[in-house]
PDB file of N, CA and C in Angstrom:
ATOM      1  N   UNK A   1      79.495 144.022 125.262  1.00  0.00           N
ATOM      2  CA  UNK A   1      80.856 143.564 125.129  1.00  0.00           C
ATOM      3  C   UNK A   1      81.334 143.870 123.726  1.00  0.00           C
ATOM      4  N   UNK A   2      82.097 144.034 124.101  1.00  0.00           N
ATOM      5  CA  UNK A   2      82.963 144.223 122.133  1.00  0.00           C
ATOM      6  C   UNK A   2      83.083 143.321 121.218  1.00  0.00           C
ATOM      7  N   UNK A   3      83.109 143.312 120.023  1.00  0.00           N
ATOM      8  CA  UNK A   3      82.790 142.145 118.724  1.00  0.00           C
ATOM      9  C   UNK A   3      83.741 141.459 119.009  1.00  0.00           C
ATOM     10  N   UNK A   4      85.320 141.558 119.425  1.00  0.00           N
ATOM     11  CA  UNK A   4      85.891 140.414 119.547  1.00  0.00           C
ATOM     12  C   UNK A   4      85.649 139.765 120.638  1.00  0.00           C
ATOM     13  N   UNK A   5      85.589 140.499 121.965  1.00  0.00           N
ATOM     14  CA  UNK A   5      85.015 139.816 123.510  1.00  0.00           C
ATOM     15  C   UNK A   5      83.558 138.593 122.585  1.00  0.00           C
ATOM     16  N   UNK A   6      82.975 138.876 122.147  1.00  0.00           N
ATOM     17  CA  UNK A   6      81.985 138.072 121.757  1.00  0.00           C
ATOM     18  C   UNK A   6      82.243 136.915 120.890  1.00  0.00           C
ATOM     19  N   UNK A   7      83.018 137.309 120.194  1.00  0.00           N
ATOM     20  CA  UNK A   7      83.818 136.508 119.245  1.00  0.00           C
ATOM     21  C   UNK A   7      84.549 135.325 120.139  1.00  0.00           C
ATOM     22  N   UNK A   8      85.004 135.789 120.833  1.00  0.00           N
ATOM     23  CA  UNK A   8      85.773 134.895 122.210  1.00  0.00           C
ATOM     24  C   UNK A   8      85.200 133.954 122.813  1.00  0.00           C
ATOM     25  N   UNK A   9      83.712 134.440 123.334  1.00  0.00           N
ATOM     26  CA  UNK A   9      82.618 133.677 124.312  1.00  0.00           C
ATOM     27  C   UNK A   9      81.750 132.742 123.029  1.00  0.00           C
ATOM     28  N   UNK A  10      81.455 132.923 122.254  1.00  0.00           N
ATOM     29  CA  UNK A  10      80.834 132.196 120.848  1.00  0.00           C
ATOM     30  C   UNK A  10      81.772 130.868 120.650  1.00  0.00           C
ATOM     31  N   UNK A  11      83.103 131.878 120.372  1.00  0.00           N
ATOM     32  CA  UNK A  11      84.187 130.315 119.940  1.00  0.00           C
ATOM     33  C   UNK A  11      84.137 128.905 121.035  1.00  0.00           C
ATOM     34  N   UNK A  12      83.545 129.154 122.501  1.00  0.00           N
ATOM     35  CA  UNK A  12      83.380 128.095 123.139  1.00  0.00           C
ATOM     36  C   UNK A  12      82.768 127.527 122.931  1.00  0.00           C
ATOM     37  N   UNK A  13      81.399 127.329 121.934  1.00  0.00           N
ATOM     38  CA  UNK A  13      80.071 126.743 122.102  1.00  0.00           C
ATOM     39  C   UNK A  13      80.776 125.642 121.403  1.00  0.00           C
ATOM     40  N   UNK A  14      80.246 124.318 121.625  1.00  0.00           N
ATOM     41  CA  UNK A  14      81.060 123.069 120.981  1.00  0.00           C
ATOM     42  C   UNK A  14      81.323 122.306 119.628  1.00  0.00           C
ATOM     43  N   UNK A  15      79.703 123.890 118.863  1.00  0.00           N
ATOM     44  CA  UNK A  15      79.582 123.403 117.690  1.00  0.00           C
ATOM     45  C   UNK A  15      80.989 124.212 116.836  1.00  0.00           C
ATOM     46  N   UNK A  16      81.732 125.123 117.496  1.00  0.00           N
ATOM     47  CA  UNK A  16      82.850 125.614 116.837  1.00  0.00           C
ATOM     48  C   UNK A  16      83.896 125.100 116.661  1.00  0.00           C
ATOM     49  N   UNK A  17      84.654 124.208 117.586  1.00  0.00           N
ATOM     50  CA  UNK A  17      85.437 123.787 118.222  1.00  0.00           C
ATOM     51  C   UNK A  17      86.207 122.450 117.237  1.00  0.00           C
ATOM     52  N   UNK A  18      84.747 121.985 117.062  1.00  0.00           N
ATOM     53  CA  UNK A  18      84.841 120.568 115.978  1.00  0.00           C
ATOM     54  C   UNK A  18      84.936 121.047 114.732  1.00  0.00           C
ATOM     55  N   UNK A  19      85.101 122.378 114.142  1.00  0.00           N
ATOM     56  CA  UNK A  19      84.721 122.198 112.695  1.00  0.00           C
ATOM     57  C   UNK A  19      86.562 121.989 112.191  1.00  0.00           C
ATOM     58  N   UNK A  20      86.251 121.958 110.959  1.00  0.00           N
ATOM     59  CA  UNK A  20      87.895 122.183 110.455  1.00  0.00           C
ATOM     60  C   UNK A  20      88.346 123.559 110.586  1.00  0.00           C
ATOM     61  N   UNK A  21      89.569 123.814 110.933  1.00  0.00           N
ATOM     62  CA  UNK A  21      90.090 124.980 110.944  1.00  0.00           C
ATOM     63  C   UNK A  21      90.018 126.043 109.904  1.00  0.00           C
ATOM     64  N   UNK A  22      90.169 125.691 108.909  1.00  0.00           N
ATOM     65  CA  UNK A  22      89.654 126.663 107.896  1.00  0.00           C
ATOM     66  C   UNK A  22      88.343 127.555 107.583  1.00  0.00           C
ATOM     67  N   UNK A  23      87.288 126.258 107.995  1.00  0.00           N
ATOM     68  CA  UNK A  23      85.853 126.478 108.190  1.00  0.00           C
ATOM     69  C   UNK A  23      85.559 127.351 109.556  1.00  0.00           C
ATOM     70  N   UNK A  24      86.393 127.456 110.365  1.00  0.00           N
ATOM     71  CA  UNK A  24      86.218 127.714 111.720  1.00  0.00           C
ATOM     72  C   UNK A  24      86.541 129.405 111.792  1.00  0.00           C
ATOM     73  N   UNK A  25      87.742 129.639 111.003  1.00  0.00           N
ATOM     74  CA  UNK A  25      88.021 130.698 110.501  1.00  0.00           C
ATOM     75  C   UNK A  25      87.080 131.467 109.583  1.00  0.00           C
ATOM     76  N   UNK A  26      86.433 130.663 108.383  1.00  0.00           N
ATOM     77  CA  UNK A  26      85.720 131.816 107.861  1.00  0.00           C
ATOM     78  C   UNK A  26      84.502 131.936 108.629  1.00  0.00           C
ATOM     79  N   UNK A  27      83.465 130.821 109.297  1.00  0.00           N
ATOM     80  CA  UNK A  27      82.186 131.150 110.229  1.00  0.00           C
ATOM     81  C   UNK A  27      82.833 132.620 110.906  1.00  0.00           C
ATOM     82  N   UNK A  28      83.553 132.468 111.762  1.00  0.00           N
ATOM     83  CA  UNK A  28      84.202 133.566 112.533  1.00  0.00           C
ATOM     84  C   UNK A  28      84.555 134.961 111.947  1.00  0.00           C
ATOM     85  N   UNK A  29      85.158 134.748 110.738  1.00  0.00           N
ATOM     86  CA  UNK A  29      85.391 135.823 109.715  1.00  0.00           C
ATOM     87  C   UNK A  29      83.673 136.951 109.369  1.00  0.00           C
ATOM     88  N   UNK A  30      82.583 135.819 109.123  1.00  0.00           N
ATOM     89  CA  UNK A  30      81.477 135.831 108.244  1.00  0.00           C
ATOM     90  C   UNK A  30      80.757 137.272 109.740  1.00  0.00           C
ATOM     91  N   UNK A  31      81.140 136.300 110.807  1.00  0.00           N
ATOM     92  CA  UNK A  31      80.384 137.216 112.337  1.00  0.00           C
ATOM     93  C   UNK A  31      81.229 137.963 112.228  1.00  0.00           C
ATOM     94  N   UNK A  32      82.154 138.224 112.224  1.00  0.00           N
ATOM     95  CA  UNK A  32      83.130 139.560 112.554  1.00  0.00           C
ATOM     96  C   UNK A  32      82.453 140.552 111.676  1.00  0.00           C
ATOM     97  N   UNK A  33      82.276 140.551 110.767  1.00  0.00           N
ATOM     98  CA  UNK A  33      81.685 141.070 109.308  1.00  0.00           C
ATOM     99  C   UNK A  33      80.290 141.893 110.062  1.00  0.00           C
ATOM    100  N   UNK A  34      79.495 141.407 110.446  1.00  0.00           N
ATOM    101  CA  UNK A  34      78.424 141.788 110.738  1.00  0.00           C
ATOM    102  C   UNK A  34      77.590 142.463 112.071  1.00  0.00           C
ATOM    103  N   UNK A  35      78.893 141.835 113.157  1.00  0.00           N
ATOM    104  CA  UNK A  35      78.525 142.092 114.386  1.00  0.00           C
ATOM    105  C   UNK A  35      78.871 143.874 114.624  1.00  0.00           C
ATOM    106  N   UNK A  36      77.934 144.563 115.094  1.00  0.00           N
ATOM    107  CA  UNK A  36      78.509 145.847 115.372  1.00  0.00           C
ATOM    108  C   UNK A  36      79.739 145.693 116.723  1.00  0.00           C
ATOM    109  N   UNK A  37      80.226 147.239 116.480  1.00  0.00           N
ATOM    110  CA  UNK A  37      81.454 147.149 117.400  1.00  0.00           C
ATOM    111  C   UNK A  37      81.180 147.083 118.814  1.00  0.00           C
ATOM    112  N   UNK A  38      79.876 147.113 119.115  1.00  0.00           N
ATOM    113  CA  UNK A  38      79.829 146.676 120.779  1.00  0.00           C
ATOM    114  C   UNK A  38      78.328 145.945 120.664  1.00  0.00           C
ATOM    115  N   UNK A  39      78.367 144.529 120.961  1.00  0.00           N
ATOM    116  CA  UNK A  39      77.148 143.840 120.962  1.00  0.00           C
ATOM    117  C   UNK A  39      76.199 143.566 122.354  1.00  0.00           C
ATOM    118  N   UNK A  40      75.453 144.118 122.600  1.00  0.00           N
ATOM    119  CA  UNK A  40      74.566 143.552 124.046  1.00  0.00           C
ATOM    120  C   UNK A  40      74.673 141.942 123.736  1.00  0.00           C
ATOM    121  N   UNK A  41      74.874 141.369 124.980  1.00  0.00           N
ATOM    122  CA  UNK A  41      74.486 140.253 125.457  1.00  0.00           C
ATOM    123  C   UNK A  41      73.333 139.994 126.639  1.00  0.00           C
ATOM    124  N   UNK A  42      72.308 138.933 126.746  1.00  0.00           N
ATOM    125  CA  UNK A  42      71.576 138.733 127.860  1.00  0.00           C
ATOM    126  C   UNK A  42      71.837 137.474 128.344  1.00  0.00           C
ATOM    127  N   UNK A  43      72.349 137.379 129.282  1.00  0.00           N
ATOM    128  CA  UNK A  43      73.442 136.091 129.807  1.00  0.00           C
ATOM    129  C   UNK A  43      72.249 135.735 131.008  1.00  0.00           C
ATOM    130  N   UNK A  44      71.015 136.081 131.018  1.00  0.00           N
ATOM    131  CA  UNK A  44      70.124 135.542 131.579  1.00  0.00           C
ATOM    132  C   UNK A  44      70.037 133.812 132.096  1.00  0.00           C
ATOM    133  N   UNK A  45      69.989 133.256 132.960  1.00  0.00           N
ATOM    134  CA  UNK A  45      69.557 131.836 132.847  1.00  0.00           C
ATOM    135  C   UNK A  45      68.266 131.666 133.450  1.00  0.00           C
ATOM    136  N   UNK A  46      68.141 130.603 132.684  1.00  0.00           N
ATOM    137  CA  UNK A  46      66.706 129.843 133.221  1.00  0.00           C
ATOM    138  C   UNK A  46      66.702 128.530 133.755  1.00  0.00           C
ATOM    139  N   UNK A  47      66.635 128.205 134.954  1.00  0.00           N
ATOM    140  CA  UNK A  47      67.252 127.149 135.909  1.00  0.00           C
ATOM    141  C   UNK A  47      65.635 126.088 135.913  1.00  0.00           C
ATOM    142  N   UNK A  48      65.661 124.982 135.991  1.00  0.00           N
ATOM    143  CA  UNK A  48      64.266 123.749 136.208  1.00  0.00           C
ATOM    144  C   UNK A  48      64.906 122.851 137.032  1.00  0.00           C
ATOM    145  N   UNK A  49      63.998 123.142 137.988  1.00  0.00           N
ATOM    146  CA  UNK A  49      64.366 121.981 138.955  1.00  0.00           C
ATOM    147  C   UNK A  49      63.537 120.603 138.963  1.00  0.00           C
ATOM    148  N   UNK A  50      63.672 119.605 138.706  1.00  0.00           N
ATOM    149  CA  UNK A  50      62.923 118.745 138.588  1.00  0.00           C
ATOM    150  C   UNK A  50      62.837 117.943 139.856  1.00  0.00           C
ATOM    151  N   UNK A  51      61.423 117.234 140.597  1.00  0.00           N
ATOM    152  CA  UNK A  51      61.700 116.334 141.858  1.00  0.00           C
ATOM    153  C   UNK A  51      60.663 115.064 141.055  1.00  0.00           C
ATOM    154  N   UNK A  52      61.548 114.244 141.668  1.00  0.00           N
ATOM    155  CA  UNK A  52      60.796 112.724 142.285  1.00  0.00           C
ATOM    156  C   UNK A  52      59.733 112.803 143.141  1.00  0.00           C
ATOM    157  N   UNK A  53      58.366 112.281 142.408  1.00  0.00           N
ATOM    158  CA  UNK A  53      57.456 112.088 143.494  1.00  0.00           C
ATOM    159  C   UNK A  53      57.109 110.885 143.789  1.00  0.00           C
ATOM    160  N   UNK A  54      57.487 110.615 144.829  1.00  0.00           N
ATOM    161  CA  UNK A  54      57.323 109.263 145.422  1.00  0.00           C
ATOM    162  C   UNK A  54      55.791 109.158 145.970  1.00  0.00           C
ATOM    163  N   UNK A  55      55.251 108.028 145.544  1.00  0.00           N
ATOM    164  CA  UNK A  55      53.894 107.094 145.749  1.00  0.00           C
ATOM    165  C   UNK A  55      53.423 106.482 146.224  1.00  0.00           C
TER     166      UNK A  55
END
C-alpha cells in the first residue's frame, strides 16, 4: 500500500487518536519521513478460540 494509504490505516490504532493534535501531527510527520513510497503490509490474523470445560 502506499505511505499515505498506511498512514491512514496506522492513524486508527487508538494510541493516535488520544494524543494532542500537534503531537499527532509530528508522530505522523516523523513516519511519513521514513516510510518508503510503497510499504508491504501482513494483515495476517491469528484467531484463539477458547472453550469451557465442564466437570
Amino acid at each position: 500500500m502506499s505511505a499515505g494509504d498506511h498512514l491512514g490505516h496506522v492513524s486508527t490504532v487508538s494510541a493516535y487518536p488520544v494524543l494532542p493534535a500537534a503531537e499527532r501531527a509530528e508522530v505522523f510527520r516523523r513516519m511519513a519521513r521514513v516510510l518508503p513510497e510503497v510499504a508491504e503490509m501482513d494483515a495476517g490474523r491469528t484467531v484463539h478460540l477458547a472453550r469451557r470445560c465442564e466437570e
